[in-house]
C-alpha atoms as a PDB file:
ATOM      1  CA  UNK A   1      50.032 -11.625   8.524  1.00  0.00           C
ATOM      2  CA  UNK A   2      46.145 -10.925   9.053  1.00  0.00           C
ATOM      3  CA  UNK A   3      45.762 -13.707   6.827  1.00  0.00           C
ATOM      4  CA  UNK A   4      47.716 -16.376   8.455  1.00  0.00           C
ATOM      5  CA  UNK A   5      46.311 -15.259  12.184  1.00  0.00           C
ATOM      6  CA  UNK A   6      42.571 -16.319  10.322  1.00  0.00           C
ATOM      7  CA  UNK A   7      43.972 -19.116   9.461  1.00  0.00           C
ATOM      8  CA  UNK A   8      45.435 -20.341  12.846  1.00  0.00           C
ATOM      9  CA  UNK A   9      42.092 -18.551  14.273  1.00  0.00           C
ATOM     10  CA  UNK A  10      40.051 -21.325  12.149  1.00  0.00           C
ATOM     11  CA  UNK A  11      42.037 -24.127  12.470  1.00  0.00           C
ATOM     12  CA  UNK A  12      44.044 -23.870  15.665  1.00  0.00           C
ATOM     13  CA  UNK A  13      47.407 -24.887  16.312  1.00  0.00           C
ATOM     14  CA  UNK A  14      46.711 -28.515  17.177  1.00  0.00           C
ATOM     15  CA  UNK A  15      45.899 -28.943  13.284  1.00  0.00           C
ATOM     16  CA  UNK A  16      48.215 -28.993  10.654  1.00  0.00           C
ATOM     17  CA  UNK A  17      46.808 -26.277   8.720  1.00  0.00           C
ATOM     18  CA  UNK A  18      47.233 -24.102  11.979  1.00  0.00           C
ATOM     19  CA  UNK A  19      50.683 -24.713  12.342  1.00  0.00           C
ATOM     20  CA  UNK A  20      51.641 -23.677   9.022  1.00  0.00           C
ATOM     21  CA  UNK A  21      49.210 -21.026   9.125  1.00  0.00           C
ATOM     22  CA  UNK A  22      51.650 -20.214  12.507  1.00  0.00           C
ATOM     23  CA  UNK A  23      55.125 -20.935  10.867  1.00  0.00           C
ATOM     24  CA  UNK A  24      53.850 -18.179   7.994  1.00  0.00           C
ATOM     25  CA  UNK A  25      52.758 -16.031  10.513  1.00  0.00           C
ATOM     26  CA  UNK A  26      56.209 -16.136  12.439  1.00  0.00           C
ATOM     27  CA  UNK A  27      58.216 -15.983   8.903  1.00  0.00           C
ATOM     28  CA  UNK A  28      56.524 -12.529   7.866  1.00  0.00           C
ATOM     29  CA  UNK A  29      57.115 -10.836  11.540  1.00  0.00           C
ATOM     30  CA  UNK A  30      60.626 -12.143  11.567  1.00  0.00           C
ATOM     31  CA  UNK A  31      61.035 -10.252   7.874  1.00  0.00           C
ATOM     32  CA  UNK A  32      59.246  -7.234   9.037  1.00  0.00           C
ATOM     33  CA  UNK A  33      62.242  -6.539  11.375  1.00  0.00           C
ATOM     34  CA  UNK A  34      64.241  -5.269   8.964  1.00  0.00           C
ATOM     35  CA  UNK A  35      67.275  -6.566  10.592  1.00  0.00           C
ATOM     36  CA  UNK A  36      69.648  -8.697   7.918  1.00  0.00           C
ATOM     37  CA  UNK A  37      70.837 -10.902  11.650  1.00  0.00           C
ATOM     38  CA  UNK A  38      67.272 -11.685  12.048  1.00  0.00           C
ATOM     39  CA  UNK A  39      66.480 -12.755   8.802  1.00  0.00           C
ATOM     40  CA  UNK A  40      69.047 -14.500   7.988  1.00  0.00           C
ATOM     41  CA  UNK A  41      68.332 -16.563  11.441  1.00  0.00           C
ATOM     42  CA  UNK A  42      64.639 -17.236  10.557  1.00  0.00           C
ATOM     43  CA  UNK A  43      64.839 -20.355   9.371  1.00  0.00           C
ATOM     44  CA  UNK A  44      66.314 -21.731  12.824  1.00  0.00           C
ATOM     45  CA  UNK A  45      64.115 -19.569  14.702  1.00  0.00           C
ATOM     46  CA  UNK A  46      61.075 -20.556  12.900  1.00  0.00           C
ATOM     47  CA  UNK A  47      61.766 -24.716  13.037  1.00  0.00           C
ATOM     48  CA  UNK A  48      62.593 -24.912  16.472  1.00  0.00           C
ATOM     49  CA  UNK A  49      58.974 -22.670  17.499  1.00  0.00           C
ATOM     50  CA  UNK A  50      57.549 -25.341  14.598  1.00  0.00           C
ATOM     51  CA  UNK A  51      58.716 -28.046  16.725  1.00  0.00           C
ATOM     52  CA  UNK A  52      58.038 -26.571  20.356  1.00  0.00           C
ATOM     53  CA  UNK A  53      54.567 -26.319  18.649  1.00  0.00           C
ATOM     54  CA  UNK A  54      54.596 -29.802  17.579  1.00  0.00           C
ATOM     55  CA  UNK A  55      55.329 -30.796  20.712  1.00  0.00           C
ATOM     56  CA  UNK A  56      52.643 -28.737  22.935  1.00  0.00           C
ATOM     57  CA  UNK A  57      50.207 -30.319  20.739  1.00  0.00           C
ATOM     58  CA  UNK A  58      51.328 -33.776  20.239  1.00  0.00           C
ATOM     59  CA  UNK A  59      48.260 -35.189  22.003  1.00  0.00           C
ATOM     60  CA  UNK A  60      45.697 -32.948  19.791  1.00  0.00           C
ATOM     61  CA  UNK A  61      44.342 -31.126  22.914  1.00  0.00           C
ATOM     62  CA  UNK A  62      45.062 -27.325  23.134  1.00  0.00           C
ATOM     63  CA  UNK A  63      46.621 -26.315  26.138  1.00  0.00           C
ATOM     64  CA  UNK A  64      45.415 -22.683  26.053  1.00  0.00           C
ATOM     65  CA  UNK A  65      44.122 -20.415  23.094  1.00  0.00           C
ATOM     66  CA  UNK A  66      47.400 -18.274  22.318  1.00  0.00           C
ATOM     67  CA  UNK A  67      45.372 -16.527  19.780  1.00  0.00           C
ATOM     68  CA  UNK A  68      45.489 -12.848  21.730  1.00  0.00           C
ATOM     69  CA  UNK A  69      49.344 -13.099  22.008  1.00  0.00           C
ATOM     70  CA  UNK A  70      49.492 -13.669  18.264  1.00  0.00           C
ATOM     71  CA  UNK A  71      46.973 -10.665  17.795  1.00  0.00           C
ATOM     72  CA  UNK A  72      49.059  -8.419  19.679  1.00  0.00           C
ATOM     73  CA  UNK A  73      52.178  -7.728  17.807  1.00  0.00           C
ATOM     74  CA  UNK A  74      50.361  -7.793  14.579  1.00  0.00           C
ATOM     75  CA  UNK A  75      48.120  -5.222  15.843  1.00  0.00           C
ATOM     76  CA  UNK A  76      51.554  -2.851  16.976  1.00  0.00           C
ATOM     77  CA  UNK A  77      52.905  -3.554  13.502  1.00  0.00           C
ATOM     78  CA  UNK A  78      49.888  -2.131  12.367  1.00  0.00           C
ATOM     79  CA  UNK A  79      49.680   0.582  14.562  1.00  0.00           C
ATOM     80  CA  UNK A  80      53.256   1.226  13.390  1.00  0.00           C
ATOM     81  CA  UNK A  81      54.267   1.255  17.220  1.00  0.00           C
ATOM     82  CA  UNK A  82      57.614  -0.629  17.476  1.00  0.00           C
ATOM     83  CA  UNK A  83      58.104  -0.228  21.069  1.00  0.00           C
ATOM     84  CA  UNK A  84      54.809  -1.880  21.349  1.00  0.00           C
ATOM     85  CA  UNK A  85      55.890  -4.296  18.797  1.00  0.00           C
ATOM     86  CA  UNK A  86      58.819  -5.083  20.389  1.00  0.00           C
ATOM     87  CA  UNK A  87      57.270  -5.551  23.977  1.00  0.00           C
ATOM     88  CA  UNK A  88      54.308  -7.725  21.945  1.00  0.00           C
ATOM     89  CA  UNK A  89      56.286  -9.893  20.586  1.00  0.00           C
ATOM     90  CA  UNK A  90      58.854 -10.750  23.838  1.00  0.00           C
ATOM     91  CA  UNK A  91      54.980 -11.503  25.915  1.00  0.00           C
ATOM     92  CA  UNK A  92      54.461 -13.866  22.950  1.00  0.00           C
ATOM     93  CA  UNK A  93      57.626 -15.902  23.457  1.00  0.00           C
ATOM     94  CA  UNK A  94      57.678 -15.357  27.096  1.00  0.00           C
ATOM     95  CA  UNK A  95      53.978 -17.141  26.587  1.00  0.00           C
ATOM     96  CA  UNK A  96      55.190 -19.847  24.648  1.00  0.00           C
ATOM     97  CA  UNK A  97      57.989 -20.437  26.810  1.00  0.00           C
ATOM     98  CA  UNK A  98      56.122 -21.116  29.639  1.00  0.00           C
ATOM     99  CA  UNK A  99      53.249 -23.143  27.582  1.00  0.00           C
ATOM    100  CA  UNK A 100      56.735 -24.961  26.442  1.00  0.00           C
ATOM    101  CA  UNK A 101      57.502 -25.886  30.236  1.00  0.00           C
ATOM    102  CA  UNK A 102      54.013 -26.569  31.244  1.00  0.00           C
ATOM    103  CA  UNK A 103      53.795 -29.219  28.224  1.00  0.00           C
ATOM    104  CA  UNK A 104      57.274 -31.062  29.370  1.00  0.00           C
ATOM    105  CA  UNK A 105      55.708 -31.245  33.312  1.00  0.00           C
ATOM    106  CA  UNK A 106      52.104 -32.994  32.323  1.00  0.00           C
END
């Protein structure tokens, strides 16, 4: 995880190296739930944030630096703090859902 948030540190998510670096990053959290449903659903989950991603950054201009969101669950993991975890990583798609709708308005 610390490897892949360098990685979308360096490159940023308008790059292709970002996004994968994001995809991996999104891949290992969803595994480090532990739950089978989750899983077993992270292949859906992680192609439609690859394509949500896609498509905030179609134009190759970052619309914001969601590097702290990213940060902040991997820092709960971590920590070992799953309520912090948990509240982390609902910011980070509450974040990207509302970079999502900002992107489809301009």
């Amino acid at each position: 995880m610390r490897h892949a948030l360098e990685v979308m540190d360096e490159h940023k998510l308008a790059t292709e190296e970002g996004q994968a670096a994001d995809q991996q990053f999104d891949a290992i959290t969803l595994e480090a739930t532990g739950s089978e449903l989750v899983v077993d659903l992270s292949g859906s989950i992680t192609a439609a944030v690859r394509w949500t991603t896609y498509f905030k950054f179609r134009r190759q201009r970052m619309p914001r630096d969601p590097m702290s969101e990213h940060r902040a669950p991997f820092e709960a993991i971590a920590a070992g703090d799953a309520p912090a975890v948990r509240a982390a990583t609902i910011a980070l798609i509450e974040q990207a859902e509302r970079d999502t709708e900002t992107a489809l308005t301009t």
